[in-house]
Protein backbone atom coordinates (compact mmCIF):
# COMPACT_ATOMS: atom_id res chain seq x y z
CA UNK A 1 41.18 3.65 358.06
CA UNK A 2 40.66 1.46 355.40
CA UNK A 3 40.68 2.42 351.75
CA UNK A 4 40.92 0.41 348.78
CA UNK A 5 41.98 1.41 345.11
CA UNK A 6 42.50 -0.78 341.85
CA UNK A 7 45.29 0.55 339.57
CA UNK A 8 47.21 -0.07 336.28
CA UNK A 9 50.80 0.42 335.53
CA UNK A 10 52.26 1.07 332.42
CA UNK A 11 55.50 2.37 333.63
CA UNK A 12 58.03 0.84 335.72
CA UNK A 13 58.85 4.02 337.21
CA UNK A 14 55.02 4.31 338.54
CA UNK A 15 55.59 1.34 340.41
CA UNK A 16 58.82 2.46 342.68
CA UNK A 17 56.85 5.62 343.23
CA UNK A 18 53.55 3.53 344.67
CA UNK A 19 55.73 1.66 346.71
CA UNK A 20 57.99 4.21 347.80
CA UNK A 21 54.72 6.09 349.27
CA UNK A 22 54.33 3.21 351.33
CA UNK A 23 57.98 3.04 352.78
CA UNK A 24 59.02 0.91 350.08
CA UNK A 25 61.59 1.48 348.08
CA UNK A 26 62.33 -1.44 345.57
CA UNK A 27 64.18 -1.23 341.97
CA UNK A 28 61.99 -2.77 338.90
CA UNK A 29 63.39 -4.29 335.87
CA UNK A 30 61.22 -5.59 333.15
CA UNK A 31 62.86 -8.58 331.64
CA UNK A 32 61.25 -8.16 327.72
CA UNK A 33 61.49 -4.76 325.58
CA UNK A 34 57.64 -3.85 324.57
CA UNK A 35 54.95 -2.43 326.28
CA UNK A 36 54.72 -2.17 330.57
CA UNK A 37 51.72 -3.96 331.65
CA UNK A 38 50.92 -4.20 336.33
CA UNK A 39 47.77 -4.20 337.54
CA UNK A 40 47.18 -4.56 341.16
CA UNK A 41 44.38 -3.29 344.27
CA UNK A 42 45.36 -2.31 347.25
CA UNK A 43 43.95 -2.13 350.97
CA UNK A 44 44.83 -0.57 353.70
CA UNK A 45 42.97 -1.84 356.67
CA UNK A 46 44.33 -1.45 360.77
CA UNK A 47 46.94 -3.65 361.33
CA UNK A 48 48.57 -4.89 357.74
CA UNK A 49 48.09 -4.14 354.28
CA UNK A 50 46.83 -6.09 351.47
CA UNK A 51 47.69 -6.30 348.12
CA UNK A 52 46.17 -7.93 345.13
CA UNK A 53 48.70 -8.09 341.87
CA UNK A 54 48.61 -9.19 338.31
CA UNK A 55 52.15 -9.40 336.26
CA UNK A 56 51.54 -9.39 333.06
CA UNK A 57 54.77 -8.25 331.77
CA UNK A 58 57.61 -10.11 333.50
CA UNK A 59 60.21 -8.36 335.93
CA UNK A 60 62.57 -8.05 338.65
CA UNK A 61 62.10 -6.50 341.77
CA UNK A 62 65.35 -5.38 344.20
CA UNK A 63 64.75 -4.49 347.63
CA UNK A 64 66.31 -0.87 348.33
CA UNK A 65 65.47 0.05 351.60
CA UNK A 66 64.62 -2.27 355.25
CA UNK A 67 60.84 -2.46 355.67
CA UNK A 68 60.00 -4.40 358.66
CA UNK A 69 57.10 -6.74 357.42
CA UNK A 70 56.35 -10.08 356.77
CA UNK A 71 54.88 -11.01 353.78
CA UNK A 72 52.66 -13.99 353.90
CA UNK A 73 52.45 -14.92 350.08
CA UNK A 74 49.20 -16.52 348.26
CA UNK A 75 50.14 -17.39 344.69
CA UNK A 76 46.94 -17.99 342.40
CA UNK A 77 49.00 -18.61 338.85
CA UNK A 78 52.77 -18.42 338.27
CA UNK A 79 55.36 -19.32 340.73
CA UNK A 80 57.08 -16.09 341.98
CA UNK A 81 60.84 -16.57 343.03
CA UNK A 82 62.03 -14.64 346.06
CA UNK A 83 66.50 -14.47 346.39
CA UNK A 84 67.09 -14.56 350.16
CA UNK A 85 70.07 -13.69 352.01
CA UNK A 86 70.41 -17.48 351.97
CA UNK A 87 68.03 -19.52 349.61
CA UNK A 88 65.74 -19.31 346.96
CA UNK A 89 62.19 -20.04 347.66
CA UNK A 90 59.40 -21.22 344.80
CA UNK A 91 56.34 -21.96 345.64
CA UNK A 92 52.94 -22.34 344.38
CA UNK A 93 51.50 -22.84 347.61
CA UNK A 94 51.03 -20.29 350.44
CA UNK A 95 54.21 -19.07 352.48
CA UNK A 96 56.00 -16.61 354.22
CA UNK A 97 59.00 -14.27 353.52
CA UNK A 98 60.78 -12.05 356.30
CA UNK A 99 61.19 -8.61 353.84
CA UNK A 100 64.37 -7.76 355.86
CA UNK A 101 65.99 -11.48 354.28
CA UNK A 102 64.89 -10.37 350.64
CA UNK A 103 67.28 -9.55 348.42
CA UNK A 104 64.95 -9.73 345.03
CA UNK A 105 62.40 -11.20 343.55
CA UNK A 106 61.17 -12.45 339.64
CA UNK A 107 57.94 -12.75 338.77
CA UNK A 108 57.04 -14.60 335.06
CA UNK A 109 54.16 -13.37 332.94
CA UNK A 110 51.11 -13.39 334.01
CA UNK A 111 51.83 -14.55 337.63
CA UNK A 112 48.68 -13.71 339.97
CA UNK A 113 48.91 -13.71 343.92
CA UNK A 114 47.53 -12.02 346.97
CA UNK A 115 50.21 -10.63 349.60
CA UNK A 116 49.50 -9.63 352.63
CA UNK A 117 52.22 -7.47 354.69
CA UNK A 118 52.27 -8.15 358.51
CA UNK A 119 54.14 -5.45 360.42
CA UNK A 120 57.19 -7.35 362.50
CA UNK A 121 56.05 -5.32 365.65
CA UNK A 122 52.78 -6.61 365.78
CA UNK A 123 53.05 -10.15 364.59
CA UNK A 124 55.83 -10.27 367.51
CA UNK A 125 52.80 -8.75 370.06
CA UNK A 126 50.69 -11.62 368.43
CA UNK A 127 53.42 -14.16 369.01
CA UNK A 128 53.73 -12.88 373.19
CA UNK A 129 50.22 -13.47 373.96
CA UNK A 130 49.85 -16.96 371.61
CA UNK A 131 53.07 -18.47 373.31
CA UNK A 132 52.74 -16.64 377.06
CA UNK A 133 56.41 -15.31 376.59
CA UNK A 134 58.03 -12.01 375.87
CA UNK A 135 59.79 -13.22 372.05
CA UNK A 136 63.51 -11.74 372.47
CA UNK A 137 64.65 -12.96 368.76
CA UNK A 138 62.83 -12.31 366.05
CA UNK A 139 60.57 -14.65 364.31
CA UNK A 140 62.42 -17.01 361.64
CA UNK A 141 60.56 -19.33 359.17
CA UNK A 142 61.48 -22.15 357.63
CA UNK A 143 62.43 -21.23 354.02
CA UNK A 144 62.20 -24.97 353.08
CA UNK A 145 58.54 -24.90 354.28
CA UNK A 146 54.75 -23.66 352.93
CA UNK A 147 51.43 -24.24 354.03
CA UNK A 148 49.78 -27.19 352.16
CA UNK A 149 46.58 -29.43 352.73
CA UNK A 150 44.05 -27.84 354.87
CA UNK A 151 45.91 -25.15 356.05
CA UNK A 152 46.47 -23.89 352.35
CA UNK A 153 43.07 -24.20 351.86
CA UNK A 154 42.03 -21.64 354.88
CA UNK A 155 44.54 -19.11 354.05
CA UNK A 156 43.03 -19.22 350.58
CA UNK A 157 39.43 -19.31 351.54
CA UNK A 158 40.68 -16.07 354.46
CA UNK A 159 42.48 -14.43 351.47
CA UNK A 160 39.66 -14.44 349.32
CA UNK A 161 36.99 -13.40 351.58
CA UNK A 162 39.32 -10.44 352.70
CA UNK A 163 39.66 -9.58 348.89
CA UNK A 164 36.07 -9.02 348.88
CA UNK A 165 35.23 -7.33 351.87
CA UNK A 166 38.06 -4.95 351.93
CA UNK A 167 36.71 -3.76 347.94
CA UNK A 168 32.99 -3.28 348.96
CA UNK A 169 32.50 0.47 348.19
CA UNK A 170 31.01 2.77 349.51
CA UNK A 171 32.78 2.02 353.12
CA UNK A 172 30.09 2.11 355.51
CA UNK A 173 29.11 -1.38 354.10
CA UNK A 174 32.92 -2.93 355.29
CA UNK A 175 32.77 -4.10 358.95
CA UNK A 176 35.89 -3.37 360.93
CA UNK A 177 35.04 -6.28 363.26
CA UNK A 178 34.81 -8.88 360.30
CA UNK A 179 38.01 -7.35 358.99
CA UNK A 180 39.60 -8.66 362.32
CA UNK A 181 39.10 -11.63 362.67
CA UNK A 182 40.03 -12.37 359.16
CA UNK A 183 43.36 -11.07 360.20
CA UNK A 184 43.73 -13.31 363.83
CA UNK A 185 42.23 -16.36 361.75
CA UNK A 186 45.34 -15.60 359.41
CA UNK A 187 47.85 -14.89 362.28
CA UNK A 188 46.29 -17.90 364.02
CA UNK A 189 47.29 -19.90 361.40
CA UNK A 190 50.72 -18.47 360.30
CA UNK A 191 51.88 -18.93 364.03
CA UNK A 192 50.29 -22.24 364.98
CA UNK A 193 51.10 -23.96 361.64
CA UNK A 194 53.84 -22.29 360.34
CA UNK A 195 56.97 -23.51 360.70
CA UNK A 196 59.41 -21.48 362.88
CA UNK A 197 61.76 -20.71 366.14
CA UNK A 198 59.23 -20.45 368.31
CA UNK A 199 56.43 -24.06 368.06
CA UNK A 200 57.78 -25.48 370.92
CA UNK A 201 56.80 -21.81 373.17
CA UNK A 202 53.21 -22.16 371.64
CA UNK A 203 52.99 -25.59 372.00
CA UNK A 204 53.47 -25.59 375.64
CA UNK A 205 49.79 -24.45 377.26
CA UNK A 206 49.55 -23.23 381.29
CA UNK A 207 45.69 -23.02 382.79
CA UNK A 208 46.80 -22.26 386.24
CA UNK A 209 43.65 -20.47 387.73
CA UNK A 210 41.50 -20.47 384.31
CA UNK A 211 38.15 -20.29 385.97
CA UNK A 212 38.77 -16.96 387.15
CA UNK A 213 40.64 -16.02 384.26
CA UNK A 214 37.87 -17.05 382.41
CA UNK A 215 35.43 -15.21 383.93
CA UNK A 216 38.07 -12.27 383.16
CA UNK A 217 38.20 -12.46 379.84
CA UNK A 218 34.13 -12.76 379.51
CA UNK A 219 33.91 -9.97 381.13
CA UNK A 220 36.05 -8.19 378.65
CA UNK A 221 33.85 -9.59 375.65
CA UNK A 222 31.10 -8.54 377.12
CA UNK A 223 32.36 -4.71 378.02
CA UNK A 224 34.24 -4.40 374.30
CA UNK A 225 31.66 -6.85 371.95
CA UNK A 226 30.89 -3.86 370.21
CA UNK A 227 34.75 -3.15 369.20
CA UNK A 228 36.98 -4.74 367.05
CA UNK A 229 38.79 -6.87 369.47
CA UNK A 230 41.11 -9.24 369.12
CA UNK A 231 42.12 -12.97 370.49
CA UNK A 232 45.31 -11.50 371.84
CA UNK A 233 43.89 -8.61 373.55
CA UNK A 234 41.27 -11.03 375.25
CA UNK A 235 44.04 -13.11 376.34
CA UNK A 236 45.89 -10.34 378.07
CA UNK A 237 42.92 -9.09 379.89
CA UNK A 238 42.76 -12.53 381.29
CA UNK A 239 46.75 -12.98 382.62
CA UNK A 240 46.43 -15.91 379.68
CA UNK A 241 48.47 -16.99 376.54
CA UNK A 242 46.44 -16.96 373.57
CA UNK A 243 46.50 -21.06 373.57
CA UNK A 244 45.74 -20.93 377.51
CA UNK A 245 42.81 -19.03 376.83
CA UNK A 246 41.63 -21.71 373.62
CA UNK A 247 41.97 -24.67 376.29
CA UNK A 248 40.05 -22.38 378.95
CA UNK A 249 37.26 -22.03 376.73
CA UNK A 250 37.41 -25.63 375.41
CA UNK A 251 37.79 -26.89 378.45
CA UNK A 252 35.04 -25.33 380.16
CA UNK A 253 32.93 -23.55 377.83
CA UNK A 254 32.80 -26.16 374.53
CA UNK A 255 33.72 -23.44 372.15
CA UNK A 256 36.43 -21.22 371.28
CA UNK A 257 37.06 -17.68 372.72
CA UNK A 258 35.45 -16.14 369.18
CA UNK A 259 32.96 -18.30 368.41
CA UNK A 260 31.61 -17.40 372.20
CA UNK A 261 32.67 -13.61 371.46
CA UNK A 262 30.12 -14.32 368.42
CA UNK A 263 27.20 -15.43 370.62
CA UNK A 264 27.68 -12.44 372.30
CA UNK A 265 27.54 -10.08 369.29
CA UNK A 266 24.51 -12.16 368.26
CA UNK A 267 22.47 -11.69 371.44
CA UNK A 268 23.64 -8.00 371.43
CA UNK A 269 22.25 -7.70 367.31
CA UNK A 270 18.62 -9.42 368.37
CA UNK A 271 18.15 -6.94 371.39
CA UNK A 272 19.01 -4.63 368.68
CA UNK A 273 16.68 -5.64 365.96
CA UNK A 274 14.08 -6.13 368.55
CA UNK A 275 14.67 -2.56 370.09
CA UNK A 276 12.13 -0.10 367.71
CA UNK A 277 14.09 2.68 369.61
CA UNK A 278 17.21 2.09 367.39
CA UNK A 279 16.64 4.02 364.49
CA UNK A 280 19.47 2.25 361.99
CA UNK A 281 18.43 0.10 359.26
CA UNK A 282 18.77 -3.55 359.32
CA UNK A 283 21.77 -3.61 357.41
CA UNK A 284 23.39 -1.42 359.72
CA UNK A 285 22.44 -3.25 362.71
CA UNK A 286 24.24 -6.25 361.42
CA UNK A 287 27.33 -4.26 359.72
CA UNK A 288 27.82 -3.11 363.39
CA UNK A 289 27.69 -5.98 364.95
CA UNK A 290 29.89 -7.82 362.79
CA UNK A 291 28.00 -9.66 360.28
CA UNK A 292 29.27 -8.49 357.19
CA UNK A 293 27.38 -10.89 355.01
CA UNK A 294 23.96 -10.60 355.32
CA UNK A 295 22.91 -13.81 352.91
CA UNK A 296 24.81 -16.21 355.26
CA UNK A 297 24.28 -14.39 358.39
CA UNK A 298 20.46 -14.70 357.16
CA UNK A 299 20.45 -18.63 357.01
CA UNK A 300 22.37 -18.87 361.00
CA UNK A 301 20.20 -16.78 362.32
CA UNK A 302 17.33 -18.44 361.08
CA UNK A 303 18.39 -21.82 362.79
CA UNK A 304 19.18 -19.86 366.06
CA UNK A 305 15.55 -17.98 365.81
CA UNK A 306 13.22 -19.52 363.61
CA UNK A 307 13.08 -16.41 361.71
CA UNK A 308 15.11 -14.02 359.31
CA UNK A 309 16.51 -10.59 361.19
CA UNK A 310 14.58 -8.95 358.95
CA UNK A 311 11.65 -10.36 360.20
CA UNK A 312 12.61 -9.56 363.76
CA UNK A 313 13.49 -6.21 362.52
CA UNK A 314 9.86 -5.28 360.43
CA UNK A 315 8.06 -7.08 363.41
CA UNK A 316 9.25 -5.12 365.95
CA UNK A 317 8.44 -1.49 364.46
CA UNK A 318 5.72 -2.83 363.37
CA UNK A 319 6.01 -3.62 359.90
CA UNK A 320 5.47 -7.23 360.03
């Protein structure tokens, strides 16, 4: 489920109980006498958690207990600096930190930054269908390393847009579907780019069969368009790695698996909009398929269809 909440700390104490809530216990030490100042929202959403933090009173966190995430770090001002079992790491740009090698962490005032907590278990299921291989050690990233040029602008521009879809209140306007594949274009991105013990597995691409594969994993958009499904999941349906399936669809199709998952969801959403026997609003219509902002899914379906889905919509109950 996901749920959202903006909050304000005045006391350090606050802060250890938040995080030990969420099977985190940490140890926090302002570094100035005076008044306690944290502010930071938080999201809960399938499959990680997000979290949105301003320091303005500086302080030093000390990891207490073993929670098995990975933190994939998006500084906006300030440069937080994380002790590892074996190096420091400062960065302004985007990175990632195993929370089992933290040891503890300063943050100066006023440092700003999104953080968003991958569970180990999954990221590791995300890592078997990328590479095609069952991943016996765990994942280790370059400490010396962040993301920089275009790929820090993505997981910026993802980070963002996540910010803002996972606040919309009330719920029913948050799409569960758009909320995915913000998280696989950031997992796409953290395991393709990223520095770490396993490149060479994903590097290394098998298309043995494809075409019927292929055809597989269609068929699997087409039964499941209407869930939130992910790259991985498609890729398993079709015997593929995750970069098997890319080439696949490259190779054969011109697109990528989700941007032909998305054609689907579009022709599903017209047949919808045309269909006066649905009774859901417009809105809703496109929430459910996906679409979770209607001003810029507005202007691509207007190029597709030569008309606004709201037009479609009023036209076809006869309100045009």
């Amino acid at each position: 489920m996901m749920e959202g909440n903006f909050e304000t700390f005045t006391d350090p104490s606050e802060v250890e109980d938040h995080y030990r809530k969420r099977d985190i216990e940490i140890k926090m030490t302002p570094l100035v006498r005076g008044p306690f100042r944290y502010k930071k929202y938080t999201a809960t959403p399938t499959g990680f958690f997000f979290r949105s933090s301003e320091m303005q009173t500086p302080w030093i966190m000390e990891r207490r207990n073993e929670s098995d995430v990975f933190l994939l770090v998006v500084p906006t001002t300030g440069r937080p600096q994380w002790t590892l079992n074996t190096t420091e790491l400062v960065w302004s740009s985007p990175y990632i930190v195993d929370y089992l090698n933290v040891r503890s962490a300063r943050f100066s005032p006023m440092t700003r930054m999104d953080t968003i907590a991958l569970p180990a278990e999954s990221l590791h299921r995300d890592l078997a269908a990328l590479s095609g291989e069952q991943s016996y050690k765990r994942l280790s990233f370059d400490p010396t390393a962040s993301f920089t040029g275009q790929d820090e602008k993505a997981i910026r521009q993802i980070s963002a847009a996540l910010k803002c879809l996972l606040a919309l209140k009330p719920d029913p306007r948050r799409s569960p579907i758009a909320v995915g594949y913000l998280r696989q274009a950031l997992v796409s991105i953290i395991l393709e780019r990223g520095r770490h013990n396993y490149r060479d597995s994903i590097d290394r691409v098998c298309d043995d069969g494809v075409p019927s594969r292929l055809r597989r994993a269609i068929e699997f958009m087409q039964a499941h368009a209407h869930e939130p499904i992910r790259l991985e999941q498609i890729a398993c349906e079709a015997a593929l790695s995750v970069r098997g399936l890319q080439s696949a669809f490259t190779r054969f199709k011109s697109t990528s698996p989700m941007s032909y998952l998305k054609g689907i969801r579009l022709e599903r959403l017209r047949s919808d909009l045309c269909d006066p026997s649905v009774e859901a609003s417009c809105s809703q219509i496109l929430l459910k398929w996906g679409f979770s902002d209607a001003r810029r899914f507005s202007k691509y379906y207007q190029q597709s269809f030569g008309e606004s889905p709201y037009e479609t919509y009023f036209k076809a109950r006869g309100r045009g």
